[in-house]
Protein backbone atom coordinates (compact mmCIF):
# COMPACT_ATOMS: atom_id res chain seq x y z
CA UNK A 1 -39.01 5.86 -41.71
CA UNK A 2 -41.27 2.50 -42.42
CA UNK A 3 -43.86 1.11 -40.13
CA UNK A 4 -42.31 -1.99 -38.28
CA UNK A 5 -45.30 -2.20 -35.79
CA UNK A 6 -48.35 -0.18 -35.08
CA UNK A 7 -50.37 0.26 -31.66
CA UNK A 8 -54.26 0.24 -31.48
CA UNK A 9 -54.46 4.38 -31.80
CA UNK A 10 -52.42 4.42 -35.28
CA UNK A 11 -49.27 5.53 -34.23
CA UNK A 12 -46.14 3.63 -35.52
CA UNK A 13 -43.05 2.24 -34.63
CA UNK A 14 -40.37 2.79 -37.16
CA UNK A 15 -37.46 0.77 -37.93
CA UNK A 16 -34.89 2.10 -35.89
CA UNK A 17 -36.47 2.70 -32.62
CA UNK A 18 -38.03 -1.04 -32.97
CA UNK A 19 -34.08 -2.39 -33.65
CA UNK A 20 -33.12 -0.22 -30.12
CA UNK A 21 -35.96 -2.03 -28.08
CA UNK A 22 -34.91 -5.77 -29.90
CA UNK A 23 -31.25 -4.92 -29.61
CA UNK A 24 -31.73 -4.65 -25.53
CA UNK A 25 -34.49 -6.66 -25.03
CA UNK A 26 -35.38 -9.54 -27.78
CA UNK A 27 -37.00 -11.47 -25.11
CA UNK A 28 -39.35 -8.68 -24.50
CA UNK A 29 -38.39 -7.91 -20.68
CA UNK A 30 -37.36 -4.31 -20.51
CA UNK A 31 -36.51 -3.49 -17.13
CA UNK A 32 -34.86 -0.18 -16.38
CA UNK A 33 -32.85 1.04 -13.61
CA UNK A 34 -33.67 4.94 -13.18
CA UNK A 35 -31.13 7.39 -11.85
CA UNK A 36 -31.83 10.67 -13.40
CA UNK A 37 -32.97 12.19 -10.05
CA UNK A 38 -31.04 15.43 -9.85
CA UNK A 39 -32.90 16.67 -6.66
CA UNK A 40 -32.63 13.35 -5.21
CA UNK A 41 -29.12 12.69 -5.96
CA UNK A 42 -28.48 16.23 -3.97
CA UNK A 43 -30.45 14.86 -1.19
CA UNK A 44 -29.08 11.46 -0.97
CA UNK A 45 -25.30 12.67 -1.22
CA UNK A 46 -25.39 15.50 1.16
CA UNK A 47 -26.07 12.48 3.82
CA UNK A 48 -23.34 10.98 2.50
CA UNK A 49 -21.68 13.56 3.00
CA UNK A 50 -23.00 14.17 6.56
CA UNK A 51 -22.44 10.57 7.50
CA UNK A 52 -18.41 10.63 6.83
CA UNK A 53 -18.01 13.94 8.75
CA UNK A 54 -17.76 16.06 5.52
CA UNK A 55 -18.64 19.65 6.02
CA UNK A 56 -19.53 20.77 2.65
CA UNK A 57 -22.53 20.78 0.39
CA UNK A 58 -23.33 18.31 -2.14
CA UNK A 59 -22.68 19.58 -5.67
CA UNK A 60 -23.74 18.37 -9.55
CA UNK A 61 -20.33 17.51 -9.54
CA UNK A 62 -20.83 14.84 -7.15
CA UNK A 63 -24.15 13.87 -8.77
CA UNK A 64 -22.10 13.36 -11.83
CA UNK A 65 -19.48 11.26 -10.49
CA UNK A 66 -21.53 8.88 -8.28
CA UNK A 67 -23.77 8.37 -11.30
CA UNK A 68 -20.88 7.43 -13.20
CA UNK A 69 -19.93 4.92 -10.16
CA UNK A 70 -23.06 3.51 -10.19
CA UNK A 71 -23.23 3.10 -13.93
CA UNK A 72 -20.35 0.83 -13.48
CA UNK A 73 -21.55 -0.69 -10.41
CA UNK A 74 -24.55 -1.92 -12.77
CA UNK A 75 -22.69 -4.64 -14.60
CA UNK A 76 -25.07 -5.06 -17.02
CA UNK A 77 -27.33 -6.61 -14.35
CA UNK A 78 -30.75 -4.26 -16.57
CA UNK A 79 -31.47 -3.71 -19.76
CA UNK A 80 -31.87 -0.43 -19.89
CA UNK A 81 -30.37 2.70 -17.73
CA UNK A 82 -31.67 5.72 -17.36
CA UNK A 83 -29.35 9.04 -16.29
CA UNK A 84 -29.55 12.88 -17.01
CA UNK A 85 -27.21 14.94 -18.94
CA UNK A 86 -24.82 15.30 -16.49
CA UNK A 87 -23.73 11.83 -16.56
CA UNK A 88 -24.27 10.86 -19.65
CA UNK A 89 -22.45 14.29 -21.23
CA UNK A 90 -19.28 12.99 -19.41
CA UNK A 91 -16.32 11.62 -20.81
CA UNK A 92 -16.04 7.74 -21.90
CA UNK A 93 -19.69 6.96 -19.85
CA UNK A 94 -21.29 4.60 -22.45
CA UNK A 95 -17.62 2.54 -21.69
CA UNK A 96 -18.35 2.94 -17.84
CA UNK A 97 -22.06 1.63 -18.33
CA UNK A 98 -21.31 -1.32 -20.95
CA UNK A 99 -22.42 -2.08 -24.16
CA UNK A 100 -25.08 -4.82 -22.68
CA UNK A 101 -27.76 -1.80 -21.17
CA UNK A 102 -29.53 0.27 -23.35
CA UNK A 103 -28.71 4.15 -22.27
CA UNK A 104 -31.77 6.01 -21.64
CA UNK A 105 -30.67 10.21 -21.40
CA UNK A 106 -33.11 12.81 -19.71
CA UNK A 107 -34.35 15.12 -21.45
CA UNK A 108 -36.48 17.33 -19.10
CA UNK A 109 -34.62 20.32 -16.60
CA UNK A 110 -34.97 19.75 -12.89
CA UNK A 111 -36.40 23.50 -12.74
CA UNK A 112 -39.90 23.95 -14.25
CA UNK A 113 -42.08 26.76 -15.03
CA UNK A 114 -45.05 27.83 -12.31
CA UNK A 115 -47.90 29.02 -12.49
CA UNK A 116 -50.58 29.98 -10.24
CA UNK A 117 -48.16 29.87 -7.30
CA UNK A 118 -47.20 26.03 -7.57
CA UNK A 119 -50.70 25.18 -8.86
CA UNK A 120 -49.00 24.07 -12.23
CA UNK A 121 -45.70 23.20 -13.30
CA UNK A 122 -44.56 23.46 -17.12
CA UNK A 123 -41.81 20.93 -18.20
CA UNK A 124 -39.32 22.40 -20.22
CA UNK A 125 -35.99 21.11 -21.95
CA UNK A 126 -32.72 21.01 -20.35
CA UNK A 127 -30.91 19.20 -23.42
CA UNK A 128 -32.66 19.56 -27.29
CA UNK A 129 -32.46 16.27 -28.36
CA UNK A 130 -31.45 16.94 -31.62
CA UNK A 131 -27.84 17.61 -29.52
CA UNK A 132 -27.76 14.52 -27.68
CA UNK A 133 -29.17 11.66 -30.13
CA UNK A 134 -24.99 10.08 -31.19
CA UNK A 135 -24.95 9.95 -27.27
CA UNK A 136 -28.05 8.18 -25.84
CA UNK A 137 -30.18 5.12 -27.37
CA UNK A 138 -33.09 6.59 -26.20
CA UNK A 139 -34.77 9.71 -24.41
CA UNK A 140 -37.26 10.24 -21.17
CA UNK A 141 -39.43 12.87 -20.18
CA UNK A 142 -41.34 13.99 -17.15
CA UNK A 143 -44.23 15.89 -16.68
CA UNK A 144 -45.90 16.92 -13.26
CA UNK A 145 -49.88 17.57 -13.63
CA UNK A 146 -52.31 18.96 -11.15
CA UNK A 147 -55.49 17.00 -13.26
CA UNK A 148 -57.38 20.39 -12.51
CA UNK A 149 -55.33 22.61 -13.16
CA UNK A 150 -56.43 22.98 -16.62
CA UNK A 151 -53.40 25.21 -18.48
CA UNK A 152 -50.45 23.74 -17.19
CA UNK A 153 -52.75 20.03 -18.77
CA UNK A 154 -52.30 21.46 -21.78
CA UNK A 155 -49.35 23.12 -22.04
CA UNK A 156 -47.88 20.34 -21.19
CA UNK A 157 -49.76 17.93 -23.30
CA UNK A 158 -48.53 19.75 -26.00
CA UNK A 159 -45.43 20.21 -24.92
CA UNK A 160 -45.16 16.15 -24.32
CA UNK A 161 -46.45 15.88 -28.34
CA UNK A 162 -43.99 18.00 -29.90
CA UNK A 163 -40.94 16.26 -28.07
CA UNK A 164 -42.59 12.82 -29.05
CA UNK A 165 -42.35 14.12 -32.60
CA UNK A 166 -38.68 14.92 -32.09
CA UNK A 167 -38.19 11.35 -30.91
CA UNK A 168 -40.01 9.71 -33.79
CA UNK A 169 -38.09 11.73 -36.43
CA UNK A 170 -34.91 10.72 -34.86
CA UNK A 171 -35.50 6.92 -34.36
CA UNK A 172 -35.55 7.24 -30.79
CA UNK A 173 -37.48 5.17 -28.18
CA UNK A 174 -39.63 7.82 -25.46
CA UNK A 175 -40.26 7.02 -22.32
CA UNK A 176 -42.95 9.25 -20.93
CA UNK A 177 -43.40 9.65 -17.75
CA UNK A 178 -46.03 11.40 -15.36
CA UNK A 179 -46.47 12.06 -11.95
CA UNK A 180 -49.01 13.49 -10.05
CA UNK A 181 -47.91 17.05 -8.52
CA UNK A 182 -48.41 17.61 -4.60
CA UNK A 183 -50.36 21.12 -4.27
CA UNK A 184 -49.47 24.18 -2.48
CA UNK A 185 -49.52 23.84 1.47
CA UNK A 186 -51.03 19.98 0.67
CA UNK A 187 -49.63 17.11 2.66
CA UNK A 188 -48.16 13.76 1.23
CA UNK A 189 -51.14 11.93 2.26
CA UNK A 190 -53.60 14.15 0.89
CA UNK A 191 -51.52 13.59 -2.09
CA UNK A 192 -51.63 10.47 -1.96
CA UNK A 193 -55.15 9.84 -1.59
CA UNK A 194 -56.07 11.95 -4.50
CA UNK A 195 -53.67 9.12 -6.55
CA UNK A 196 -56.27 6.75 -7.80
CA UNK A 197 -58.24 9.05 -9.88
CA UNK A 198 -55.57 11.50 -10.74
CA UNK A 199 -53.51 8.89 -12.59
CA UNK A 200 -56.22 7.30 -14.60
CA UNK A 201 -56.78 10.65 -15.51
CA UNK A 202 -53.29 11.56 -16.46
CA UNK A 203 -53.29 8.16 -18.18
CA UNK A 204 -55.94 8.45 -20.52
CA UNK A 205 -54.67 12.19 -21.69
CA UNK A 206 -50.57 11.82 -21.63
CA UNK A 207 -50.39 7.65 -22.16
CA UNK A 208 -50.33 8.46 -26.03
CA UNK A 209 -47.21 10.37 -26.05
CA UNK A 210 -44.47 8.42 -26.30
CA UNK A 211 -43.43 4.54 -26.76
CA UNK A 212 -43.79 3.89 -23.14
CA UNK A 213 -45.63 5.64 -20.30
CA UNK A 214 -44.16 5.65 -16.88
CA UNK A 215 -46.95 5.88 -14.18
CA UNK A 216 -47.06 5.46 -10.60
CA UNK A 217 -49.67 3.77 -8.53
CA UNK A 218 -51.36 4.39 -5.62
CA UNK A 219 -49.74 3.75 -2.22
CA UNK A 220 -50.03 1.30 -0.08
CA UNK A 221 -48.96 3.38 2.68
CA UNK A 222 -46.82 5.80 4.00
CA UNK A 223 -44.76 6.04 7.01
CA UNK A 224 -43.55 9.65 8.87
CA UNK A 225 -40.57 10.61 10.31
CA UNK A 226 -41.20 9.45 13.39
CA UNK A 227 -41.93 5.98 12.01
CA UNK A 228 -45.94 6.11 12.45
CA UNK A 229 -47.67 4.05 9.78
CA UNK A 230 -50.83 5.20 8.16
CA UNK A 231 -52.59 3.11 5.74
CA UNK A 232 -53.83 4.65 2.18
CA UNK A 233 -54.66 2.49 -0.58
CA UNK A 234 -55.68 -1.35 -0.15
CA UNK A 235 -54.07 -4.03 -2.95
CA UNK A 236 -57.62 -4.31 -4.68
CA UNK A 237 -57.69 -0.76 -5.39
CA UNK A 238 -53.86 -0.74 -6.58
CA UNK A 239 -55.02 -3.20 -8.87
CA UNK A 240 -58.44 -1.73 -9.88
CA UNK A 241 -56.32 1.18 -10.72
CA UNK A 242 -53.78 -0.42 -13.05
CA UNK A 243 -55.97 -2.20 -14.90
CA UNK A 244 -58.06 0.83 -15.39
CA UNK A 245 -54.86 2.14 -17.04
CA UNK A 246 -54.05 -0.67 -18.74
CA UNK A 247 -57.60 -0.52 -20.36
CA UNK A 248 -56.55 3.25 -21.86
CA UNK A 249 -53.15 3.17 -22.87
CA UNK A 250 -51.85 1.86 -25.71
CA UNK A 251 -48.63 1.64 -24.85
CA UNK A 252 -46.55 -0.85 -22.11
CA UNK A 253 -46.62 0.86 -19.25
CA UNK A 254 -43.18 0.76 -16.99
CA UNK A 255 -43.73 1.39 -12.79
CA UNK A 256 -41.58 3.91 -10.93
CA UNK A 257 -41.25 4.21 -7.65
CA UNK A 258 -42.38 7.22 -6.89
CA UNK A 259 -40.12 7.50 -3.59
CA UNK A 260 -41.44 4.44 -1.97
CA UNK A 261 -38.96 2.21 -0.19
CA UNK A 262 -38.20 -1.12 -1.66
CA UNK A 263 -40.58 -3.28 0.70
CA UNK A 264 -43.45 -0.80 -0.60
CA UNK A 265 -42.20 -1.10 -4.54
CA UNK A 266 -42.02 -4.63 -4.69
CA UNK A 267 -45.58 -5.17 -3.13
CA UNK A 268 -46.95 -3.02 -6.07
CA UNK A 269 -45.18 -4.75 -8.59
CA UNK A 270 -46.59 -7.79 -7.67
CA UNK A 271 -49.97 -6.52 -7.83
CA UNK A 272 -49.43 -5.10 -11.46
CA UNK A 273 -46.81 -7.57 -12.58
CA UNK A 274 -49.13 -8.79 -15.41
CA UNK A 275 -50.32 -6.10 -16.42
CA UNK A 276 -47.13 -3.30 -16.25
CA UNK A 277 -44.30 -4.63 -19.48
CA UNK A 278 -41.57 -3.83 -16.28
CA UNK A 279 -40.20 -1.68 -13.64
CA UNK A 280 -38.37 1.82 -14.42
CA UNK A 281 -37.30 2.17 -10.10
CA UNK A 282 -34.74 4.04 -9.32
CA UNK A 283 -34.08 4.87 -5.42
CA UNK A 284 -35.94 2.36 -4.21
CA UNK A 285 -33.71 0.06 -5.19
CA UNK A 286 -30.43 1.94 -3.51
CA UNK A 287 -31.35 4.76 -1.37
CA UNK A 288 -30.33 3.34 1.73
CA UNK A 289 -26.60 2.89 0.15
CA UNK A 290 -25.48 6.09 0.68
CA UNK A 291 -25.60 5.76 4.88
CA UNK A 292 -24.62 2.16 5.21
CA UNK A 293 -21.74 2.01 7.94
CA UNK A 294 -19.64 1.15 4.82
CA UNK A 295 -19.78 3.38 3.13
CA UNK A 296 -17.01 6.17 3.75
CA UNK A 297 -15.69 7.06 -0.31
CA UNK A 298 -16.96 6.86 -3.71
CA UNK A 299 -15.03 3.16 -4.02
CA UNK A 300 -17.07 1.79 -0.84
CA UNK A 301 -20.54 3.72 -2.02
CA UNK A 302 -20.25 2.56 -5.03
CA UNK A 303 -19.78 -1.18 -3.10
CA UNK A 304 -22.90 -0.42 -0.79
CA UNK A 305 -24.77 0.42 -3.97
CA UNK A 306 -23.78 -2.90 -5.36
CA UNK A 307 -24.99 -5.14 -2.76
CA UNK A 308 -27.90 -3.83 -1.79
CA UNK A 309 -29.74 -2.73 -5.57
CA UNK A 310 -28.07 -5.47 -7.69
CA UNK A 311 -30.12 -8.07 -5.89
CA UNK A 312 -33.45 -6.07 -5.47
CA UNK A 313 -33.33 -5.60 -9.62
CA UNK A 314 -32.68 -9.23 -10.18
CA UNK A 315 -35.89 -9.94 -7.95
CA UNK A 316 -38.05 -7.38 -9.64
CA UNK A 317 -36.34 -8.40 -13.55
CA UNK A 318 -36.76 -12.26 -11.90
CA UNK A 319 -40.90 -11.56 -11.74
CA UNK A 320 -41.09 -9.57 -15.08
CA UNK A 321 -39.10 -12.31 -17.21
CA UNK A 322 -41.90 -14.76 -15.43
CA UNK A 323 -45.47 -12.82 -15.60
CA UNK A 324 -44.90 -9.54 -17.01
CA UNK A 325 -46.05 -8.83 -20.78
CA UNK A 326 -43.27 -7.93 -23.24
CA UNK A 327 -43.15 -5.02 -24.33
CA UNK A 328 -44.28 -5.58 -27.89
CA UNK A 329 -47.85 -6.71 -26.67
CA UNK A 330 -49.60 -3.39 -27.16
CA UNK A 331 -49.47 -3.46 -30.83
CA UNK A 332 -52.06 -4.06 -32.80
CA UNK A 333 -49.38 -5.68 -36.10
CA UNK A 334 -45.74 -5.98 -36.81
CA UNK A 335 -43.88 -6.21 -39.85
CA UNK A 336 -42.22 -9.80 -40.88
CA UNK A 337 -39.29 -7.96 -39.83
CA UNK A 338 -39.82 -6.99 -36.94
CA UNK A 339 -41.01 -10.43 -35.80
CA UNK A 340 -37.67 -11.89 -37.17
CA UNK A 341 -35.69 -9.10 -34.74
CA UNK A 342 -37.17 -10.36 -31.32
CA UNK A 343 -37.90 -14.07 -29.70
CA UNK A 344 -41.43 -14.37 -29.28
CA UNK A 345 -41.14 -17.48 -28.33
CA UNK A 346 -38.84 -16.71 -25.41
CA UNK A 347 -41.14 -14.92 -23.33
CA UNK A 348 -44.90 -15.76 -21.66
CA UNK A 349 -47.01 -13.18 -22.77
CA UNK A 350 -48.29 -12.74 -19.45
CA UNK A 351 -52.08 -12.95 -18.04
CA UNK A 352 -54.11 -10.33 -16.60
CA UNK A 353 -56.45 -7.86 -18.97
CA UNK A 354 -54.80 -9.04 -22.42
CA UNK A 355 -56.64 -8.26 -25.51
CA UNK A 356 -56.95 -10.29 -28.92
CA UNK A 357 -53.98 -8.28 -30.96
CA UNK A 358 -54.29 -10.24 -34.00
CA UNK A 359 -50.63 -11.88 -34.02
């Protein structure tokens, strides 16, 4: 496939995956609402369950069919949508999720390979995409890395490459993502503080991999069960972080949440705004649906979902259309062609570390 654009470490965009990005996003905002969260969905709807008196256990057949209420719930309201194979393997969901959001399929299984009892975790394909290109626009991975653990780095590094490959050859947009994996017997907190090197680290190694990278940042805080409050990262070193990244990778970076709450997610994206091309959040933005009071079947989750995320990604999409880069402003040249597919004109470029990129 031709070169349509090129980033600053040689690798190229081809025609087809730049016409999925400008199809979805010509103004360069690509905002994506992530709900490919097996575990999470399992979570989440067993205290649904629990809440309307239900004495059963939640099931990937539930998974499946709230993600498919929720697909509809969306309205177009992002321009992209990410979901694993189970929803988007079902009947008739690209009609449920509408023509307006670009589909965005999993590729990665929920179960990895461990080694060294936990110490590393080896990503590993639940769909080839080969078998699933006619159904998505575009794939995701995710890989979890201990930054000393040094097989499981490369194992998956090179796992990462070859599926990147896959992508390229079949004119599909990646979205890599990476997160930073909590050790054996090691709290959330001690996680947590071991964020601000680990994912500059991760960054500099996995960023190349893909046409985005999906990174977390480091917390702000983080709050027990009991409600206590303990403070981890300050907003200079949330920034000092990011634009460490930004200074590496050489491709937009997207934020996740990272199983913050919404307060938490939208006080990091407005540290990063300018430098991060958008958010890819995902429960942030509608955990709290599945216990409101009403909520008591799929028709009135699906409602709770709809008033409380629809408004929480048109204030995060609100400050990316407004300061965040587009997504095209890590290459290095485009094609005439691909600067007639997009409106470069309808988007600031945003400020923050921006480099001379010779267009």
């Amino acid at each position: 496939m031709a070169a349509w654009a090129e980033y600053a470490d040689g690798a190229t965009v081809s025609e087809g995956v730049f016409r999925v990005l400008s199809r979805y996003a010509p103004q360069g905002t690509l905002d994506v609402f992530a709900s490919d969260q097996h575990d999470s969905y399992l979570k989440l709807f067993q205290s649904y369950l629990d809440h309307v008196g239900q004495k059963r256990d939640a099931t990937d057949d539930d998974v499946r069919d709230v993600c498919r209420r929720f697909a509809q719930a969306l309205q177009g309201t992002p321009s992209a949508a990410l979901f694993n194979h189970l929803a988007y393997l079902s009947p008739g969901f690209r009609q449920l999720l509408g023509e307006k959001t670009m589909l965005i399929g999993r590729l990665e299984d929920t179960r990895t390979e461990e080694l060294d009892g936990g110490r590393g975790q080896l990503a590993r394909l639940s769909v080839e995409p080969e078998e699933v290109a006619d159904k998505v626009d575009a794939f995701k991975t995710l890989v979890k890395l201990d930054p000393d653990h040094e097989e499981s780095w490369k194992r998956n590094r090179d796992w990462l490459q070859s599926v990147f490959e896959k992508a390229c050859a079949l004119g599909k947009p990646l979205f890599n993502e990476t997160l930073i994996l909590q050790r054996p017997g090691e709290s959330k907190p001690d996680m947590a503080r071991r964020l601000p090197e680990g994912v500059v680290r991760m960054a500099e190694d996995f960023g190349p991999y893909g046409h985005f990278y999906k990174t977390q940042v480091p917390v702000l805080w983080m709050e027990d069960e009991d409600g206590a409050v303990e403070r981890i990262s300050s907003p200079d070193e949330v920034r000092s972080v990011a634009v460490a990244m930004y200074s590496t990778v050489d491709r937009p970076m997207l934020l996740l949440s990272a199983a913050v709450d919404f307060e938490q997610y939208a006080a990091q994206y407005a540290l990063v705004s300018d430098l991060f091309a958008g958010p890819m959040c995902g429960r942030a933005y509608f955990k709290e649906a599945f216990t409101m009071p009403q909520a008591r079947d799929l028709d009135t989750l699906a409602g709770s979902f709809a008033r409380i995320a629809l408004p929480r990604m048109r204030q995060i999409k609100s400050l990316a259309e407004k300061v965040s880069p587009p997504w095209w402003h890590k290459f290095t040249s485009m094609a005439d062609e691909a600067r007639a597919a997009i409106d470069t004109a309808g988007k600031p470029r945003g400020g923050g570390v921006q480099a001379d990129f010779g267009y």
